[in-house]
N, C-alpha and C. Protein backbone atom coordinates (compact mmCIF):
# COMPACT_ATOMS: atom_id res chain seq x y z
N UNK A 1 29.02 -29.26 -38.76
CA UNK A 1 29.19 -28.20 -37.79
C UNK A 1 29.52 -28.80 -36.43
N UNK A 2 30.35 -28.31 -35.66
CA UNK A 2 30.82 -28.68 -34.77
C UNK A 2 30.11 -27.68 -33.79
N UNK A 3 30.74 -27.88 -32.55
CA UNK A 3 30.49 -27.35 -30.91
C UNK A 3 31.36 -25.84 -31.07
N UNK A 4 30.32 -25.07 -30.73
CA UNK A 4 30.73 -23.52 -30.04
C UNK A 4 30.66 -23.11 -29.13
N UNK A 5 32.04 -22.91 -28.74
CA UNK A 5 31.92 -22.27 -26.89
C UNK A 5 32.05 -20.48 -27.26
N UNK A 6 30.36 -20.14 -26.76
CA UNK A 6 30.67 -18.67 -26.93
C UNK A 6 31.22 -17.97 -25.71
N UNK A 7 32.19 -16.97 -25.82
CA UNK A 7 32.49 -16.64 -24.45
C UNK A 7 32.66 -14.98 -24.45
N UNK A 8 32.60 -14.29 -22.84
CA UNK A 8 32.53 -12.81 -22.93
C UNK A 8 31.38 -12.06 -23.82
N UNK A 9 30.17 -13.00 -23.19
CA UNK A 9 29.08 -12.69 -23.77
C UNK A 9 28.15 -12.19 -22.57
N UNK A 10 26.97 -11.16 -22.64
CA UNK A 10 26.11 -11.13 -21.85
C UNK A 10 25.15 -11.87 -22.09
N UNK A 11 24.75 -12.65 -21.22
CA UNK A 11 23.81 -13.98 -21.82
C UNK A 11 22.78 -13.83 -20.93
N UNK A 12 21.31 -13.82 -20.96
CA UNK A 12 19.93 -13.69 -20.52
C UNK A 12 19.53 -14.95 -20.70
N UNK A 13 18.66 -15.25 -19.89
CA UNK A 13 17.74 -16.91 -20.43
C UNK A 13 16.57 -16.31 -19.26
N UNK A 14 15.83 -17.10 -19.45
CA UNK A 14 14.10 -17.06 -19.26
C UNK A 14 13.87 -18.27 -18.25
N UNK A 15 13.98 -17.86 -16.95
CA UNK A 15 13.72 -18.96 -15.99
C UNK A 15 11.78 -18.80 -15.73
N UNK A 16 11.72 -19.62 -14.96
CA UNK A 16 9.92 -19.91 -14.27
C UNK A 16 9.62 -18.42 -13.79
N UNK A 17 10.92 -18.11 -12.77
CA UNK A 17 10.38 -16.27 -12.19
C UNK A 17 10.61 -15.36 -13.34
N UNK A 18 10.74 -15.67 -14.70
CA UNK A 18 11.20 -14.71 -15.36
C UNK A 18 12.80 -14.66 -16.23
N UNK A 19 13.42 -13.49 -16.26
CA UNK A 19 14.50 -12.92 -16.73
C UNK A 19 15.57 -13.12 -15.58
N UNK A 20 16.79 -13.91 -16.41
CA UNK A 20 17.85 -14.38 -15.39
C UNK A 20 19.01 -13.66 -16.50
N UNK A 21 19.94 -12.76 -15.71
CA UNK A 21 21.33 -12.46 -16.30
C UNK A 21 22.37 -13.53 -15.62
N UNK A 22 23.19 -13.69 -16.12
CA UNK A 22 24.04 -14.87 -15.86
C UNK A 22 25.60 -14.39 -15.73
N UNK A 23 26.56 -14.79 -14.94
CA UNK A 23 27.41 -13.91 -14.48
C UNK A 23 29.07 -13.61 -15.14
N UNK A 24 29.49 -12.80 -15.31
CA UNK A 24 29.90 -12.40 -16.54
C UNK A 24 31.23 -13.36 -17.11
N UNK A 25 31.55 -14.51 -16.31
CA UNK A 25 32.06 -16.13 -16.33
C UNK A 25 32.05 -16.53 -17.19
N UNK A 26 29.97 -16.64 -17.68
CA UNK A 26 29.63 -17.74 -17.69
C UNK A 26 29.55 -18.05 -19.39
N UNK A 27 29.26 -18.89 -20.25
CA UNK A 27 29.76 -19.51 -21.24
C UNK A 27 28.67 -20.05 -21.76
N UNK A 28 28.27 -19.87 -23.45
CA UNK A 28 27.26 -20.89 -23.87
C UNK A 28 28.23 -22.10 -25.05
N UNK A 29 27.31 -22.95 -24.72
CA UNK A 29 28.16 -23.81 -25.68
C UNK A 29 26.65 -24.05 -26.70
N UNK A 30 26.91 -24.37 -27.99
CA UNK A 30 25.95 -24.63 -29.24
C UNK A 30 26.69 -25.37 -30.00
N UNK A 31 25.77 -26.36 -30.90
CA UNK A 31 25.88 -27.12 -31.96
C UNK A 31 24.96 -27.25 -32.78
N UNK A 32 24.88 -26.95 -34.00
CA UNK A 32 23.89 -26.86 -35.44
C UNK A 32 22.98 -25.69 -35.13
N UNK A 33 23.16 -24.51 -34.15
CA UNK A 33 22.17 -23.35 -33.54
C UNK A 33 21.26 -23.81 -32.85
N UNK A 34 21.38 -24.78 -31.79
CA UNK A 34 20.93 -25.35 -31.21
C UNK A 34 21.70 -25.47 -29.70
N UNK A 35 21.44 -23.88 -28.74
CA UNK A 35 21.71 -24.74 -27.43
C UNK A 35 22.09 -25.42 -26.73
N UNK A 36 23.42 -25.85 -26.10
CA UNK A 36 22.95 -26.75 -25.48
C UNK A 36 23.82 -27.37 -24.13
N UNK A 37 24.16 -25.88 -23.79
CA UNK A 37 24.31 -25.71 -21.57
C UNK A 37 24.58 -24.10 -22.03
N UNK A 38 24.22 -23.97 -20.46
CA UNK A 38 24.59 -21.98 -20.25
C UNK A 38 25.28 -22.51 -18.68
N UNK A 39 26.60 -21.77 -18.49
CA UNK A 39 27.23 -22.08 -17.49
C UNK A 39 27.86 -21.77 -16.97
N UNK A 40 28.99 -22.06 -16.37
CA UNK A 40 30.19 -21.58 -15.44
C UNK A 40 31.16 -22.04 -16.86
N UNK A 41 32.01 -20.62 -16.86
CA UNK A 41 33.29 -20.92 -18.21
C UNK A 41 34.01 -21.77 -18.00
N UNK A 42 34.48 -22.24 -16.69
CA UNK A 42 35.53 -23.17 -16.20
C UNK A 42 35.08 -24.29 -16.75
N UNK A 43 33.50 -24.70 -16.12
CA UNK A 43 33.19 -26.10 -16.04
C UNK A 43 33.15 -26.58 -17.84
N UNK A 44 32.45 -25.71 -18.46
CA UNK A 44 32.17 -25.76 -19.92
C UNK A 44 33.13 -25.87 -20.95
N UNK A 45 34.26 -24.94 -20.20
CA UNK A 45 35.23 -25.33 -21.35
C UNK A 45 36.37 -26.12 -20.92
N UNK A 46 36.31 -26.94 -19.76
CA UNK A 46 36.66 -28.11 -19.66
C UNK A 46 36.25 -29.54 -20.49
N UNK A 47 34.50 -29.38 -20.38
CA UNK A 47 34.20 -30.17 -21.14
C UNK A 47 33.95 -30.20 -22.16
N UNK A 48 33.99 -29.19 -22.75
CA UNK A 48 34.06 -29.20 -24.16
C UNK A 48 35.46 -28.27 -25.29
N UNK A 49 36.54 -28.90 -24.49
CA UNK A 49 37.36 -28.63 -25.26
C UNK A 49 37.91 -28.46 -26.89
N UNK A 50 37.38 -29.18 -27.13
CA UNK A 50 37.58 -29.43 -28.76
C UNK A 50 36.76 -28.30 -29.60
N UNK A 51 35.76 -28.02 -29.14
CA UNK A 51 34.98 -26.57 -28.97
C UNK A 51 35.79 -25.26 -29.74
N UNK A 52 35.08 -25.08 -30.91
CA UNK A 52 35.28 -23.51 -31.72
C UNK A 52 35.08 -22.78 -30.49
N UNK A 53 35.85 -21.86 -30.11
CA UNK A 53 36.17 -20.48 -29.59
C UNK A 53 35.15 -19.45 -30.10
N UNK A 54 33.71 -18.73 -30.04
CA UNK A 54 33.49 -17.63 -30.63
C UNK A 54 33.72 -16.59 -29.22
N UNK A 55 34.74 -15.43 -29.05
CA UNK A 55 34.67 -14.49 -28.35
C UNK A 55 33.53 -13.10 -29.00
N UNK A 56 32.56 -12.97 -28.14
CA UNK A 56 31.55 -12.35 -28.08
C UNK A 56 31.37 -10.66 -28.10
N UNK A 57 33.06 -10.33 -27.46
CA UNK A 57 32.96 -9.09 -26.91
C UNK A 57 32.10 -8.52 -26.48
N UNK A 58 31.68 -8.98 -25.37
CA UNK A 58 30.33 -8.17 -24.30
C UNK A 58 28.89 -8.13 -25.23
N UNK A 59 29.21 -8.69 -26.30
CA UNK A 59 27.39 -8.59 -26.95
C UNK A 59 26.76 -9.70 -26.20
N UNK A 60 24.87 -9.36 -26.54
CA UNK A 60 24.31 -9.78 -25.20
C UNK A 60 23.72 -10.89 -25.86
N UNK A 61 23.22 -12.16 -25.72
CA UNK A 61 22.64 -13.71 -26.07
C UNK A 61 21.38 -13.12 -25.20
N UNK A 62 19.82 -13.47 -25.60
CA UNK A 62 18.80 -13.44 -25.90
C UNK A 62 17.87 -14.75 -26.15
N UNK A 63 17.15 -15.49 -25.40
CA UNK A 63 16.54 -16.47 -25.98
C UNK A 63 15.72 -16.06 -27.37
N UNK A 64 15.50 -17.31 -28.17
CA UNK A 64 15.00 -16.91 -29.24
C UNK A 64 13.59 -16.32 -29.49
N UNK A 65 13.00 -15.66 -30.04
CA UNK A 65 11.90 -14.82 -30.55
C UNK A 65 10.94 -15.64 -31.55
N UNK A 66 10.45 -16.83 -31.23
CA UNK A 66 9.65 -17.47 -32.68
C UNK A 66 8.46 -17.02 -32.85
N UNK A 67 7.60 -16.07 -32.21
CA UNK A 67 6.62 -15.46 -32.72
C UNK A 67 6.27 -14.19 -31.55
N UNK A 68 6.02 -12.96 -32.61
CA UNK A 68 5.57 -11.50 -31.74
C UNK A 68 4.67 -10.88 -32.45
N UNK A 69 4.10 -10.31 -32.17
CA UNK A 69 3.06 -9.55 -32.16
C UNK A 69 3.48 -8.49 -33.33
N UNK A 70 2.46 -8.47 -34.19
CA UNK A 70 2.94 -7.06 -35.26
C UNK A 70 2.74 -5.96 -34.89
N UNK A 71 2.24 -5.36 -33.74
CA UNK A 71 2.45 -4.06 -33.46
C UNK A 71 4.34 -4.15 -33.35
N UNK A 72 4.60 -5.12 -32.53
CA UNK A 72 6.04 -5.56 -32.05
C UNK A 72 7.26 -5.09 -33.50
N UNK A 73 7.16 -5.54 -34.11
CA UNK A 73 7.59 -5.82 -35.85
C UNK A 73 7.33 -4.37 -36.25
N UNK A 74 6.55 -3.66 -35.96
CA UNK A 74 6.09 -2.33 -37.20
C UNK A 74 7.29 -0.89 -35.80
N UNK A 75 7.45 -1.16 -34.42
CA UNK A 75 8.20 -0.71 -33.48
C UNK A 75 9.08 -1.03 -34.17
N UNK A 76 9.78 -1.33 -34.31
CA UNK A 76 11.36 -2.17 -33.99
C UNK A 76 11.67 -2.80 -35.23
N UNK A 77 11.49 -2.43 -36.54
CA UNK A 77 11.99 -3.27 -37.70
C UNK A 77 13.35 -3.56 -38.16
N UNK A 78 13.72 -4.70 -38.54
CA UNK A 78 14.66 -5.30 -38.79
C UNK A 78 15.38 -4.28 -39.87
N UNK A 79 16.99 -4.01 -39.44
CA UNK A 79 17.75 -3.18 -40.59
C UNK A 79 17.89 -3.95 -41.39
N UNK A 80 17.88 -3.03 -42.68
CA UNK A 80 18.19 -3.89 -43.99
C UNK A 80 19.66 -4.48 -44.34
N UNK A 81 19.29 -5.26 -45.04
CA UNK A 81 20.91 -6.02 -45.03
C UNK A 81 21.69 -5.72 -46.67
């Protein structure tokens, strides 16, 4: 698996004060589902050219969820696939 530059995404991340939206530029790049810069599109896909293309169409990126609460889970259950 190679490098993914996701782009035209709404992307959220989780700073020290909280909930940061990031500006509508900006670009994640990933490798093996693993993270790894949230940024300015220019700078990112300069450097990582060689970079799979995923266009996002305005869907929103979310840090990940590794454990919630089962009241959380019994709200909000996962559609079936």
């Amino acid at each position: 698996m190679g490098e993914k530059l996701i782009i035209n995404a709404r992307i959220y991340t989780v700073e020290e004060a909280g909930w940061s939206e990031h500006p509508k530029d900006s670009m994640v790049i990933s490798e093996s589902g693993k993270i790894l810069a949230v940024g300015d599109g220019k700078d990112l896909s300069a450097q990582w050219q060689e970079a799979e293309v995923l266009p996002f169409e305005g869907k929103t990126i979310l840090p990940g969820f590794y454990r919630y609460p089962c009241s959380y889970a019994r709200r909000f259950p996962y559609p079936s696939v």
